[in-house]
Protein backbone atom coordinates (compact mmCIF):
# COMPACT_ATOMS: atom_id res chain seq x y z
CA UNK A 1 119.65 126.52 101.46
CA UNK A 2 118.18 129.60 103.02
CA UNK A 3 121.28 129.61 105.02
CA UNK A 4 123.63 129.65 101.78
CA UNK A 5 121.21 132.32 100.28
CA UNK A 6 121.75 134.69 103.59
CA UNK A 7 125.57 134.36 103.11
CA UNK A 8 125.18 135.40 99.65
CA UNK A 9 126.68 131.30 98.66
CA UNK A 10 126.75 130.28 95.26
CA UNK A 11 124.35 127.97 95.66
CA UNK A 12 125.24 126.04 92.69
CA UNK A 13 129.36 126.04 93.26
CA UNK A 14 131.35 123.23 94.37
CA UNK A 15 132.15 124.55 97.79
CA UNK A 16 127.98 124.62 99.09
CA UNK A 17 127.63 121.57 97.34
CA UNK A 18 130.26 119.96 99.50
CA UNK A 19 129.36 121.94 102.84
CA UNK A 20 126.05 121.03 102.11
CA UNK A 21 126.21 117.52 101.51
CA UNK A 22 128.01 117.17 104.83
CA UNK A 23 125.51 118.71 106.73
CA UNK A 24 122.84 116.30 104.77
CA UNK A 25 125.50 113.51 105.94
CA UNK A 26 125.81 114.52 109.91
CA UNK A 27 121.67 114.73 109.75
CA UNK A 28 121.50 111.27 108.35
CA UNK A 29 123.85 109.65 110.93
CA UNK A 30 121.89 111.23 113.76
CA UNK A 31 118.55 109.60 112.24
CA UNK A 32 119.79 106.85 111.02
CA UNK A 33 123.33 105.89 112.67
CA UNK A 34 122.43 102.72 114.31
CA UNK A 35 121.70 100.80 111.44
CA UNK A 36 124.00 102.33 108.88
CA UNK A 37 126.87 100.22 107.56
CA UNK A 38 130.52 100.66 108.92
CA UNK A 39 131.13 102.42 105.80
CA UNK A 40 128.26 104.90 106.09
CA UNK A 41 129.54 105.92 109.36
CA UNK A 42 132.32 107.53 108.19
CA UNK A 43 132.60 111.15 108.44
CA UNK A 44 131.79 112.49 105.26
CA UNK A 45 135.20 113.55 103.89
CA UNK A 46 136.13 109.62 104.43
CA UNK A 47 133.08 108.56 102.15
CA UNK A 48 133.57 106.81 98.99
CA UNK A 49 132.23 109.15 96.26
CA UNK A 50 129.48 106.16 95.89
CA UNK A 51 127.97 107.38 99.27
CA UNK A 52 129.11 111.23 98.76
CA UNK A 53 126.92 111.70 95.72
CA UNK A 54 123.98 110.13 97.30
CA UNK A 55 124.14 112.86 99.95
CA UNK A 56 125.08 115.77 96.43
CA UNK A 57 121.55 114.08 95.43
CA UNK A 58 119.62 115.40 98.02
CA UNK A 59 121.09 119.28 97.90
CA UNK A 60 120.54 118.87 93.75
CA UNK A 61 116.77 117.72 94.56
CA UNK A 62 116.75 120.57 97.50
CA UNK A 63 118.13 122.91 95.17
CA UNK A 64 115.24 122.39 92.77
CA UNK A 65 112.81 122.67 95.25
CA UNK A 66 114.23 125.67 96.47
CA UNK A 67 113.94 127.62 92.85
């Protein structure tokens, strides 16, 4: 977020949600890679939206925190 805000991002436009939402993806593969499903694994553009919009979840909730 802070990141996005220094680059003057629209924080709430499609193209930091996506960035974002990968970056919230490679985080969770490094924590959590070894027991994640063959399908979680994938990098993020691969996702089905399913597992994308659990990862848009967490920027939303960040996003909220962040105001």
């Amino acid at each position: 977020m802070a990141e996005g805000r220094r680059r003057g991002a629209d924080l709430y436009g499609e193209e930091f949600m996506e960035s974002a939402s990968h970056a919230v993806h490679e985080a969770w593969l490094v924590r959590n890679g070894r027991r994640a499903s063959p399908e979680q694994r994938l990098p993020y553009r691969l996702l089905p939206e399913a597992e994308k919009e659990k990862d848009r979840l967490v920027v939303r909730l960040a996003l909220e925190l962040w105001s």
